[in-house]
PDB file of N, CA and C in Angstrom:
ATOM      1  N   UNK A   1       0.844  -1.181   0.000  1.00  0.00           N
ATOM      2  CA  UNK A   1       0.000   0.000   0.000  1.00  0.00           C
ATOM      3  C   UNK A   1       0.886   1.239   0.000  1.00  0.00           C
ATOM      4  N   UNK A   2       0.462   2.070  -0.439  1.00  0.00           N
ATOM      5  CA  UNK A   2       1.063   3.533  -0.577  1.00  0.00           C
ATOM      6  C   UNK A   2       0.827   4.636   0.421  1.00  0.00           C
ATOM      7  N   UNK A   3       0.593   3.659   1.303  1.00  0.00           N
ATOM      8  CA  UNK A   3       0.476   4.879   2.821  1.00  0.00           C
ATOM      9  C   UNK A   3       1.110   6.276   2.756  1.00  0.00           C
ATOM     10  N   UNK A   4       2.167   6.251   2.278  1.00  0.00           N
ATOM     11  CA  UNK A   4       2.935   7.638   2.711  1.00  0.00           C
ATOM     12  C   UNK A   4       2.955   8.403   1.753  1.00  0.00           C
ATOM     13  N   UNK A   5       2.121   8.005   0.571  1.00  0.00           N
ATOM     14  CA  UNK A   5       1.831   9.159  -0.319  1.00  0.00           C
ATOM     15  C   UNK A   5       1.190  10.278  -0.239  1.00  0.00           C
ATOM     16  N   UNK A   6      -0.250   9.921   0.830  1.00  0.00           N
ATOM     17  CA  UNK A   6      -0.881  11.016   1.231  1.00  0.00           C
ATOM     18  C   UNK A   6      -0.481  10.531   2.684  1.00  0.00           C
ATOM     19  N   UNK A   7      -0.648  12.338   3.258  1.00  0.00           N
ATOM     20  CA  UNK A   7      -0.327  12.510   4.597  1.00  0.00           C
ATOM     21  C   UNK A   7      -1.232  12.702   5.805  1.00  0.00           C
ATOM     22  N   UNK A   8      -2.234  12.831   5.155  1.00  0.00           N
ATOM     23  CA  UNK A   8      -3.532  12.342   5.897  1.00  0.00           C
ATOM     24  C   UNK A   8      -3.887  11.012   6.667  1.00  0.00           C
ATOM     25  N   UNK A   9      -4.276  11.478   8.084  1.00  0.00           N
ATOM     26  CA  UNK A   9      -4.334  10.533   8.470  1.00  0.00           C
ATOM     27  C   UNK A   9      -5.751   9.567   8.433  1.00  0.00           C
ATOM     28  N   UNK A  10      -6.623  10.835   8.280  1.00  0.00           N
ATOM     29  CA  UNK A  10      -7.883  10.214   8.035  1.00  0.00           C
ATOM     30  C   UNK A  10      -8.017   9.299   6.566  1.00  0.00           C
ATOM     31  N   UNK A  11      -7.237  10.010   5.648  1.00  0.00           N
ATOM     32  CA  UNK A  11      -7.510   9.426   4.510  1.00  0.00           C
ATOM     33  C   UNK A  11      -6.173   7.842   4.645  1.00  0.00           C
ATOM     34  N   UNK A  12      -5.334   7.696   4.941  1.00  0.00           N
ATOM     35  CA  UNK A  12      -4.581   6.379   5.613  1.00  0.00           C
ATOM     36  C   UNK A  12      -5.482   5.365   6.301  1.00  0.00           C
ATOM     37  N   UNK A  13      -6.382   6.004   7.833  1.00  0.00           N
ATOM     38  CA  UNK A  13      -7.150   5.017   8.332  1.00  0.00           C
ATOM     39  C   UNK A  13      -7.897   4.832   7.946  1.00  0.00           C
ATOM     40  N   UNK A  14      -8.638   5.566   6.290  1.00  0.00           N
ATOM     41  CA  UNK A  14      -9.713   4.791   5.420  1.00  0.00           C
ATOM     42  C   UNK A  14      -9.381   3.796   4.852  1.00  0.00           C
ATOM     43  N   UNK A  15      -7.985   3.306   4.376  1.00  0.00           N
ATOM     44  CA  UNK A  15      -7.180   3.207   2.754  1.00  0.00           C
ATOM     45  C   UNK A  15      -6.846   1.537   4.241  1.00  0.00           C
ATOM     46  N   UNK A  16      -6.501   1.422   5.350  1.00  0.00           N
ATOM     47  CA  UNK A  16      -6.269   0.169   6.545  1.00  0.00           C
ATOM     48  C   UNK A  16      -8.051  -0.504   6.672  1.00  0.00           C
ATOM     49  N   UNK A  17      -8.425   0.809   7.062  1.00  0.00           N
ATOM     50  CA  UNK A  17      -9.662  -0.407   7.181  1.00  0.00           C
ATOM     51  C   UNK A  17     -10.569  -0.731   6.286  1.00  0.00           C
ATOM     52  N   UNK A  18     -10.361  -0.579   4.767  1.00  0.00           N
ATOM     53  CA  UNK A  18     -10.790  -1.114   3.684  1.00  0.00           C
ATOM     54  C   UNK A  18     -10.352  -2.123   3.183  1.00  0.00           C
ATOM     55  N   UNK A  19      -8.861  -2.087   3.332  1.00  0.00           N
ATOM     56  CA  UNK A  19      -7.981  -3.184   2.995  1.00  0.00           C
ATOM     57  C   UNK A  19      -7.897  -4.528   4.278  1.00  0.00           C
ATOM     58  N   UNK A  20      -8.608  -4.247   5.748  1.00  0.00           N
ATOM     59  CA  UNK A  20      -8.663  -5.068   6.697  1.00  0.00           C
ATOM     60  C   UNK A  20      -9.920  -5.525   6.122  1.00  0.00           C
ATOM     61  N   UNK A  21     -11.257  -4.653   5.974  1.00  0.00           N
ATOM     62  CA  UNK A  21     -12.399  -5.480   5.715  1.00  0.00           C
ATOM     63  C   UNK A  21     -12.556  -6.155   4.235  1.00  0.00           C
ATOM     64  N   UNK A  22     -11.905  -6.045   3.342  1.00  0.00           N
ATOM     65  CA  UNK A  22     -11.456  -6.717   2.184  1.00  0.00           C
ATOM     66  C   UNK A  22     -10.874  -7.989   2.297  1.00  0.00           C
ATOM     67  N   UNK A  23      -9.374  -7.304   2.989  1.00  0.00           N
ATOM     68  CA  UNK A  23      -8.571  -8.854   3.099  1.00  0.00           C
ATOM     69  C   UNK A  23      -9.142 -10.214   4.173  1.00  0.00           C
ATOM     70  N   UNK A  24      -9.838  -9.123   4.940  1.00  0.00           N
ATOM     71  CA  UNK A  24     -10.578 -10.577   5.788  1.00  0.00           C
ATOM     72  C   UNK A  24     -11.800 -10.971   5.185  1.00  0.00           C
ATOM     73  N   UNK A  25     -12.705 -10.439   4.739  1.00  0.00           N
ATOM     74  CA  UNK A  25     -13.536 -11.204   3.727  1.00  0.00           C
ATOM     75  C   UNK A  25     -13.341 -12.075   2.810  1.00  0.00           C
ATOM     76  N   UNK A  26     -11.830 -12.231   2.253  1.00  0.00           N
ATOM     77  CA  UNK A  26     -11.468 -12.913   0.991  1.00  0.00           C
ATOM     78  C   UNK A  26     -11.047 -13.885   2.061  1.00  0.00           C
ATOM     79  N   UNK A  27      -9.982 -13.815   3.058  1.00  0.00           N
ATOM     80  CA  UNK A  27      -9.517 -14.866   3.516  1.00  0.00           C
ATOM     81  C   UNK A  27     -10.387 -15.628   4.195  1.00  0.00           C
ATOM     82  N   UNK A  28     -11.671 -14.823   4.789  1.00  0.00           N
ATOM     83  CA  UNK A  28     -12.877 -15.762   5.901  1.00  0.00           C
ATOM     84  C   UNK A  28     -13.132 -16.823   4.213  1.00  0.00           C
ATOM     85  N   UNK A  29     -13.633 -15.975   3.409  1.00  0.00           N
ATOM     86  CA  UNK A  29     -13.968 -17.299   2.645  1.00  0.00           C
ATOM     87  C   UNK A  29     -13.510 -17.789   1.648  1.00  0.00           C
ATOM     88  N   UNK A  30     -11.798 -18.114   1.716  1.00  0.00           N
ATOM     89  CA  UNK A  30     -10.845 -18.588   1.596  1.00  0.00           C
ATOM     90  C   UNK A  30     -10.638 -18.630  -0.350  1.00  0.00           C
ATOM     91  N   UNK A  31     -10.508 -17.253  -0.522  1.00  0.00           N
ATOM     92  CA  UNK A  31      -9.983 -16.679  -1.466  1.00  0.00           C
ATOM     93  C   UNK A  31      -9.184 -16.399  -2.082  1.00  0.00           C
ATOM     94  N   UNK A  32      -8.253 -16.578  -0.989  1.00  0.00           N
ATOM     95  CA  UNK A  32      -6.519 -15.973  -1.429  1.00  0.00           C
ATOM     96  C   UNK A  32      -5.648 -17.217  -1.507  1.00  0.00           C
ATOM     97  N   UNK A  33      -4.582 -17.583  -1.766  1.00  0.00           N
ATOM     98  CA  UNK A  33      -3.875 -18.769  -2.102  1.00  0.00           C
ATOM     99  C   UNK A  33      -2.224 -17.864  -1.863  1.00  0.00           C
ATOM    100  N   UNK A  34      -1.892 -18.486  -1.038  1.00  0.00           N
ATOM    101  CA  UNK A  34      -0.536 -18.568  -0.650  1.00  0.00           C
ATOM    102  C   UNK A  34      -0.169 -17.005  -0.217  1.00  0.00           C
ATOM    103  N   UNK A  35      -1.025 -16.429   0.789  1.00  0.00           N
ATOM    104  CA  UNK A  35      -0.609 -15.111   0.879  1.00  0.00           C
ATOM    105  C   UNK A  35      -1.236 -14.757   2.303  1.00  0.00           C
ATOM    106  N   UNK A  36      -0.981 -14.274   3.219  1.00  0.00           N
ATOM    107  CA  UNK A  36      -1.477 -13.852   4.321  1.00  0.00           C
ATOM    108  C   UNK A  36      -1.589 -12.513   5.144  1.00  0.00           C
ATOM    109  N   UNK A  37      -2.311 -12.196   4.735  1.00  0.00           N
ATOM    110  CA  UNK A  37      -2.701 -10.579   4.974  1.00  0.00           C
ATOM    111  C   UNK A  37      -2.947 -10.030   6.430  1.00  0.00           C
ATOM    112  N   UNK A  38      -2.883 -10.964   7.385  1.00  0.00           N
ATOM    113  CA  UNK A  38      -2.828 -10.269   9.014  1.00  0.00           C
ATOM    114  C   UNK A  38      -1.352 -10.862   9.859  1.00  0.00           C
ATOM    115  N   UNK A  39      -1.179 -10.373  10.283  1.00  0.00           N
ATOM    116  CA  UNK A  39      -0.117 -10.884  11.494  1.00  0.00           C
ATOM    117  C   UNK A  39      -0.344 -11.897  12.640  1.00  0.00           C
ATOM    118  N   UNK A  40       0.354 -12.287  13.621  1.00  0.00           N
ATOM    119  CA  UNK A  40      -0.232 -13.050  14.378  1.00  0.00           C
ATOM    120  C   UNK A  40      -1.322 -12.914  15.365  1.00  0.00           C
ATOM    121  N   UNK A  41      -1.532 -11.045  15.474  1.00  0.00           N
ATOM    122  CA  UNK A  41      -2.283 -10.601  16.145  1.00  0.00           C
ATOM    123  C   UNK A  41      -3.724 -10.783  15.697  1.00  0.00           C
ATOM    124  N   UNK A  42      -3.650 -10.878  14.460  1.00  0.00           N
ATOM    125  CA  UNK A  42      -4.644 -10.286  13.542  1.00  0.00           C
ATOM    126  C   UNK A  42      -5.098  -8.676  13.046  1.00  0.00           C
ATOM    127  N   UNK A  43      -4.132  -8.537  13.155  1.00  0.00           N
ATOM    128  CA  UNK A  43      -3.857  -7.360  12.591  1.00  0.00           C
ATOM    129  C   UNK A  43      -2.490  -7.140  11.093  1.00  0.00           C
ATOM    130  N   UNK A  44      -3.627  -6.159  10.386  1.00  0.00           N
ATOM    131  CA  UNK A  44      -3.252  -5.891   8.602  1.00  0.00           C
ATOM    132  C   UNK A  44      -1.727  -5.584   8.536  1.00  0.00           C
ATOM    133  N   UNK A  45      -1.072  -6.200   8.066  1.00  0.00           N
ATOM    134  CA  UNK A  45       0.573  -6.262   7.442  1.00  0.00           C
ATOM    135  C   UNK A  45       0.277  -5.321   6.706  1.00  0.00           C
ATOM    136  N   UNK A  46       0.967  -3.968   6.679  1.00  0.00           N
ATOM    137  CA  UNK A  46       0.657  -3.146   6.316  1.00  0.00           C
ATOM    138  C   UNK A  46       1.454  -3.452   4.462  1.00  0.00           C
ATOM    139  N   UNK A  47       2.369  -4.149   4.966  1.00  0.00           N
ATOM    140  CA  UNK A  47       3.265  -4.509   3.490  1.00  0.00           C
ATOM    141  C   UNK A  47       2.372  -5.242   2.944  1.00  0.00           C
ATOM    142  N   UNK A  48       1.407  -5.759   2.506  1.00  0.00           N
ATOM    143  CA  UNK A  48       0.644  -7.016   2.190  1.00  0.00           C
ATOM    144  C   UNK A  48       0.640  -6.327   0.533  1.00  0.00           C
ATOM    145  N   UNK A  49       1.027  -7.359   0.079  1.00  0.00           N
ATOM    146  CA  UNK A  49       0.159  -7.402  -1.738  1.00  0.00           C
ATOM    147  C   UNK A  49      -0.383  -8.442  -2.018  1.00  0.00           C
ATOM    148  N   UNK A  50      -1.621  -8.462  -2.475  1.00  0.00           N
ATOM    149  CA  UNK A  50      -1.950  -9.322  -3.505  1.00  0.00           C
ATOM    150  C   UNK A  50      -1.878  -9.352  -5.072  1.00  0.00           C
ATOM    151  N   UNK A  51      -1.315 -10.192  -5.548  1.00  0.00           N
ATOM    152  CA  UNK A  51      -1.537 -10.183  -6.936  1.00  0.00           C
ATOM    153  C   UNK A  51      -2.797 -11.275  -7.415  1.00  0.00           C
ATOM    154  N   UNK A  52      -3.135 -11.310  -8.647  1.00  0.00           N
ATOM    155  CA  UNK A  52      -3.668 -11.987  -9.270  1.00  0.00           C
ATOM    156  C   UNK A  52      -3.569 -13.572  -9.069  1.00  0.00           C
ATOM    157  N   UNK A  53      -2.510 -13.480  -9.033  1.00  0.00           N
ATOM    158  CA  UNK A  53      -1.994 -15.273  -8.527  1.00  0.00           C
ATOM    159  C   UNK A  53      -2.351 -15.459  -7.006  1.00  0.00           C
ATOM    160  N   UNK A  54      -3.086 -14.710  -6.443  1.00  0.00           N
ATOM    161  CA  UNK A  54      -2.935 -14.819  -5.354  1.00  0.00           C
ATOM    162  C   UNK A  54      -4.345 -15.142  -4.683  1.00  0.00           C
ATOM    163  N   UNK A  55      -4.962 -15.166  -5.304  1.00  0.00           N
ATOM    164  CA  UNK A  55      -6.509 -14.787  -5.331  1.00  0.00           C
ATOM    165  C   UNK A  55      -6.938 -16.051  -6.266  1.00  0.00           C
ATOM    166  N   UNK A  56      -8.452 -16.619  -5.605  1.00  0.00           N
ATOM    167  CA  UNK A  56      -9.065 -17.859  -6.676  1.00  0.00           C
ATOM    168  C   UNK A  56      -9.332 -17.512  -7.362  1.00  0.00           C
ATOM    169  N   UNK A  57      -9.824 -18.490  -8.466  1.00  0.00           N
ATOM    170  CA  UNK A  57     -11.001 -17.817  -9.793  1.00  0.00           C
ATOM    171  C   UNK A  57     -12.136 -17.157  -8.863  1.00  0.00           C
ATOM    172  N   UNK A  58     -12.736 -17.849  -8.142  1.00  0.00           N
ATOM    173  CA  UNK A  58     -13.772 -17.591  -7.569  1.00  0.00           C
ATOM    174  C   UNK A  58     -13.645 -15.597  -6.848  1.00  0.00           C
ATOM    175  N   UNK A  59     -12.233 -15.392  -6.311  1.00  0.00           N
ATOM    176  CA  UNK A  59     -12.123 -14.055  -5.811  1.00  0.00           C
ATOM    177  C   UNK A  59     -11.800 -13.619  -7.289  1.00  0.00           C
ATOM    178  N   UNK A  60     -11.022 -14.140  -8.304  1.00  0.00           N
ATOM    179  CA  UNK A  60     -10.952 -12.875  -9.368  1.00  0.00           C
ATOM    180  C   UNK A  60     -12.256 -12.786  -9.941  1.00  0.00           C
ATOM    181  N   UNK A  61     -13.326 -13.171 -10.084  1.00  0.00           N
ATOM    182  CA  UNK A  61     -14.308 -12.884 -10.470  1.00  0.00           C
ATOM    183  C   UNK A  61     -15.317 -11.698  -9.651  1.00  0.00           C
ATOM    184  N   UNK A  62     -15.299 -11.959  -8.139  1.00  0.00           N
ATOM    185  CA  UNK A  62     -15.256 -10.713  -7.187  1.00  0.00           C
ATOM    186  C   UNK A  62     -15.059  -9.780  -7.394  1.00  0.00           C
ATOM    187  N   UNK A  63     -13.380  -9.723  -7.900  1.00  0.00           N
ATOM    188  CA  UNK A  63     -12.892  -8.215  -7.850  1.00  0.00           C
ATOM    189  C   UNK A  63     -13.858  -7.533  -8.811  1.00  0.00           C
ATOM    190  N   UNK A  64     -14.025  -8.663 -10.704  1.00  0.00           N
ATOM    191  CA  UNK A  64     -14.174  -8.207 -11.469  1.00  0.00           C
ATOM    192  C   UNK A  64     -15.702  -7.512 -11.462  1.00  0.00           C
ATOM    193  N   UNK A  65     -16.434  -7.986 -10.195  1.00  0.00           N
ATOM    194  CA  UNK A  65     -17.767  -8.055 -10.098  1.00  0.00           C
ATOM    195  C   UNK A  65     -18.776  -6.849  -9.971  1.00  0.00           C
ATOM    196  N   UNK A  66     -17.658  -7.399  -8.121  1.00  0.00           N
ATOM    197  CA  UNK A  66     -18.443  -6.159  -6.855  1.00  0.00           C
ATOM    198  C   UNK A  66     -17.576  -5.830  -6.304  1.00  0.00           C
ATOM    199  N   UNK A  67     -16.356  -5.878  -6.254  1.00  0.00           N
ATOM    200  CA  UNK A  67     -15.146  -5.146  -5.583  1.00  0.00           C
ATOM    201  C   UNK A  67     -15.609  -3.548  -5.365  1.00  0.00           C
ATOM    202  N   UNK A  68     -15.532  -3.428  -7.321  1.00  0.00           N
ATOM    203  CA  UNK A  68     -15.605  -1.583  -7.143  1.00  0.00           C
ATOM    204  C   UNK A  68     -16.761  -0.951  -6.741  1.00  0.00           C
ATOM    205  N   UNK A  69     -18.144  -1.594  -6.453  1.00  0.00           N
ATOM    206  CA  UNK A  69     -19.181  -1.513  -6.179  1.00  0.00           C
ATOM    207  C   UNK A  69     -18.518  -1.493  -4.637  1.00  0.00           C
ATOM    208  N   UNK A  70     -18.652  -2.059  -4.199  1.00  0.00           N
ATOM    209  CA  UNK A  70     -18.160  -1.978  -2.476  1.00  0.00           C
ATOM    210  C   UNK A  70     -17.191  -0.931  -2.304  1.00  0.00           C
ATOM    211  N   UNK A  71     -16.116  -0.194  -3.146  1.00  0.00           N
ATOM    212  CA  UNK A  71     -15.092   0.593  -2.812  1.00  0.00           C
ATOM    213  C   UNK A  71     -16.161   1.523  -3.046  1.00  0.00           C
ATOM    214  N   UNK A  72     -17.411   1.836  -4.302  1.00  0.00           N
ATOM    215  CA  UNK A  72     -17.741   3.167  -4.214  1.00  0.00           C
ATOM    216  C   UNK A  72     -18.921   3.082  -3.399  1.00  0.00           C
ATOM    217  N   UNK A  73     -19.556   2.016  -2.746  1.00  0.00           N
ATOM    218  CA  UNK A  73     -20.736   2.317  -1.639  1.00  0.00           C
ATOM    219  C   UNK A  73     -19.723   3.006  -0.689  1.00  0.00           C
ATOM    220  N   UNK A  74     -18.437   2.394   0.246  1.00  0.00           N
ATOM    221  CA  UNK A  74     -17.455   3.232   1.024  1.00  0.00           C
ATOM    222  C   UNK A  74     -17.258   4.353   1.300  1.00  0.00           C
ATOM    223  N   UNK A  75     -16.920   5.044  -0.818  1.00  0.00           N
ATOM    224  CA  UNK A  75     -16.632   6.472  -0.397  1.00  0.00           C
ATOM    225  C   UNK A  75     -17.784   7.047  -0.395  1.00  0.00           C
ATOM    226  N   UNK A  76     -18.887   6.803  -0.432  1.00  0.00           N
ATOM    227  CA  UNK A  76     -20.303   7.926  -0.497  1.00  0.00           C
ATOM    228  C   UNK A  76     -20.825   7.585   0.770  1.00  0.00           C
ATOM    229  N   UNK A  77     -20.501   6.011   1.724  1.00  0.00           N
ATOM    230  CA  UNK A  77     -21.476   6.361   2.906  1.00  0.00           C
ATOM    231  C   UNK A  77     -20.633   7.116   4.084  1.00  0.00           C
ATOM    232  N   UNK A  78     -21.675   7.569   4.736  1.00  0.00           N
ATOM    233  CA  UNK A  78     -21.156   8.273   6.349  1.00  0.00           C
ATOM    234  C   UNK A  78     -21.385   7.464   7.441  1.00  0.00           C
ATOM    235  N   UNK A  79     -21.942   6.501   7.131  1.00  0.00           N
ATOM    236  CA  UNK A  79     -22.209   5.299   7.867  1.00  0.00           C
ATOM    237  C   UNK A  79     -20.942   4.579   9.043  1.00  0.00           C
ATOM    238  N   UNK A  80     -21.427   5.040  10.564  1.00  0.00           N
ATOM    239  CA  UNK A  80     -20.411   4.515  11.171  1.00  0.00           C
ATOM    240  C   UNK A  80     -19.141   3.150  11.245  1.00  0.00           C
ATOM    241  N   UNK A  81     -20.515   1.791  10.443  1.00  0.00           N
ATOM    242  CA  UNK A  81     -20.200   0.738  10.644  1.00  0.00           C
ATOM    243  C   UNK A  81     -19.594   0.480   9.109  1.00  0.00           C
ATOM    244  N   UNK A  82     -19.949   0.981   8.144  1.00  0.00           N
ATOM    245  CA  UNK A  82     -19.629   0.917   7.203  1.00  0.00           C
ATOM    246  C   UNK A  82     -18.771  -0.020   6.219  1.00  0.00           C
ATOM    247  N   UNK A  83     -17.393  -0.180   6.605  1.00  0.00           N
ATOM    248  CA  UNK A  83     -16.458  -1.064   6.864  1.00  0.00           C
ATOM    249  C   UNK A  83     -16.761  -2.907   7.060  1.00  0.00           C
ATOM    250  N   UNK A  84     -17.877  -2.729   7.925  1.00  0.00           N
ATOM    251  CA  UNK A  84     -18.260  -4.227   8.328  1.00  0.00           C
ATOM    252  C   UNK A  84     -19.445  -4.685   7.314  1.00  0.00           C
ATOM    253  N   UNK A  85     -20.512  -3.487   6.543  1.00  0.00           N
ATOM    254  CA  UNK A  85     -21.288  -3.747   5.616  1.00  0.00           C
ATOM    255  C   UNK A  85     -20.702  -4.478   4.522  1.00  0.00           C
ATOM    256  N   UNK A  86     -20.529  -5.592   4.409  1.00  0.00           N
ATOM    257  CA  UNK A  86     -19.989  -6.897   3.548  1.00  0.00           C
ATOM    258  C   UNK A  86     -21.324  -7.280   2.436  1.00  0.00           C
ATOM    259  N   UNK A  87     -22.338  -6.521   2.288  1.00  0.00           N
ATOM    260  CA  UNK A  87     -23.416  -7.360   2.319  1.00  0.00           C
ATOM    261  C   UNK A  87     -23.298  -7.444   0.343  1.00  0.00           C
ATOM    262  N   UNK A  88     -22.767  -6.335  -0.210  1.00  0.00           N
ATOM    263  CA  UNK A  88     -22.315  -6.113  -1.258  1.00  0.00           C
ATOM    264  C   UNK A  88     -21.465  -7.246  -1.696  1.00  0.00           C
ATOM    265  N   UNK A  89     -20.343  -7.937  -1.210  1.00  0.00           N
ATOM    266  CA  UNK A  89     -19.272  -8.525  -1.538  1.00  0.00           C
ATOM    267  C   UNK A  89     -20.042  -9.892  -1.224  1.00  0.00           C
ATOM    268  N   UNK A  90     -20.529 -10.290   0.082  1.00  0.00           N
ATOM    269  CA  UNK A  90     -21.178 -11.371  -0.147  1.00  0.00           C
ATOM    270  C   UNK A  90     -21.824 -11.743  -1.009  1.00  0.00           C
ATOM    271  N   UNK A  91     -23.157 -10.887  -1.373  1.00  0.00           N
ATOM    272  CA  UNK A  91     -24.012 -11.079  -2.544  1.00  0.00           C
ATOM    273  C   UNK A  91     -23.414 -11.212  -4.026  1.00  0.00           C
ATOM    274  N   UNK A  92     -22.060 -10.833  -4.314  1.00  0.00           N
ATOM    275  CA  UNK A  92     -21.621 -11.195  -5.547  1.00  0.00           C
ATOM    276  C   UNK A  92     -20.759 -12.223  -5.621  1.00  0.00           C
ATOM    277  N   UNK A  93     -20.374 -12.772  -3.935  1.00  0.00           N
ATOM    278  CA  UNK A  93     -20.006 -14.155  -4.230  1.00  0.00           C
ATOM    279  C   UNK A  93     -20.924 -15.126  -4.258  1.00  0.00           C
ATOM    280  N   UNK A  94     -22.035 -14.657  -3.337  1.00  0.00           N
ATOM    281  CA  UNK A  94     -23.174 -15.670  -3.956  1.00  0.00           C
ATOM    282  C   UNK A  94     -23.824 -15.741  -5.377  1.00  0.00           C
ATOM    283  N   UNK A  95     -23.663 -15.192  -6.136  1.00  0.00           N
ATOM    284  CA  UNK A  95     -23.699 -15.146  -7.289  1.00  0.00           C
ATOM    285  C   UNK A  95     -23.285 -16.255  -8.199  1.00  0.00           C
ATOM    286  N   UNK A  96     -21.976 -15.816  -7.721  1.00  0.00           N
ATOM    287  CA  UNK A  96     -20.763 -15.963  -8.519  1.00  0.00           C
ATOM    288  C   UNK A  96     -20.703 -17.740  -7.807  1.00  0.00           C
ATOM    289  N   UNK A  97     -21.231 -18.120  -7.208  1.00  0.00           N
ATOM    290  CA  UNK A  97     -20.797 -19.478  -6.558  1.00  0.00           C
ATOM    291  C   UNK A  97     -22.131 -20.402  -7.407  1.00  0.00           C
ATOM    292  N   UNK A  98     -23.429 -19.521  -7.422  1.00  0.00           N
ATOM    293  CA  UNK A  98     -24.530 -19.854  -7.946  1.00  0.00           C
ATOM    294  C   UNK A  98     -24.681 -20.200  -8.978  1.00  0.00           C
ATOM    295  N   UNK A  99     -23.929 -19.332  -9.801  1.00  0.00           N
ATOM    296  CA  UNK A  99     -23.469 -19.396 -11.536  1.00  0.00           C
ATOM    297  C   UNK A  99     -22.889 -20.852 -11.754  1.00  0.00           C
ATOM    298  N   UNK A 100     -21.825 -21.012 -10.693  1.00  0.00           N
ATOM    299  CA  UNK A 100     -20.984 -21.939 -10.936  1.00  0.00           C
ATOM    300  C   UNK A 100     -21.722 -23.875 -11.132  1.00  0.00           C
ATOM    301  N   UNK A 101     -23.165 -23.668 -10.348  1.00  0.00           N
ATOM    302  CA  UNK A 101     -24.207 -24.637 -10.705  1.00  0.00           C
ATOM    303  C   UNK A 101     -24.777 -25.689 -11.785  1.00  0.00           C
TER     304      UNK A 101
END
């Protein structure tokens, strides 16, 4: 991540807990392949990348889906909980798992 590009801190602790409620959604439902995005604490490695290889068919189809749908519900709500509203990303893996039928 490019944390130190902007110096904002508000805009940093948006850019962590998008990438925490992302990377733990993919990993709760075991999306990612050979890559581990929290520490032992459970807390976000701030170094973390994913690539393409890194991710199932099943998550690259996600990204291609509802990813950006979930990044732009994010920036428009004011919604406290916001972050934990998954309901977007679920619903296009259910989809996407449904299809697979």
């Amino acid at each position: 991540m490019l944390l130190t590009k902007n110096k904002s801190k508000k805009w940093q602790d948006d850019v962590i807990e998008t990438a925490t409620a992302l990377f733990g959604f993919l990993k709760k439902q075991k999306l990612l392949i050979d890559v581990e995005p929290f520490d032992e604490q459970g807390k976000l490695k701030i170094d973390t990348v994913i690539k393409r290889e890194n991710v199932t068919p099943e998550g690259l189809a996600l990204f291609n889906t509802a990813v950006e749908g979930w990044l732009k519900y994010l920036s428009r709500s004011q919604a406290a909980n916001k972050y934990e509203n998954l309901s977007r990303l679920e619903n296009g893996l259910a989809q996407i798992r449904e299809s697979k039928k």
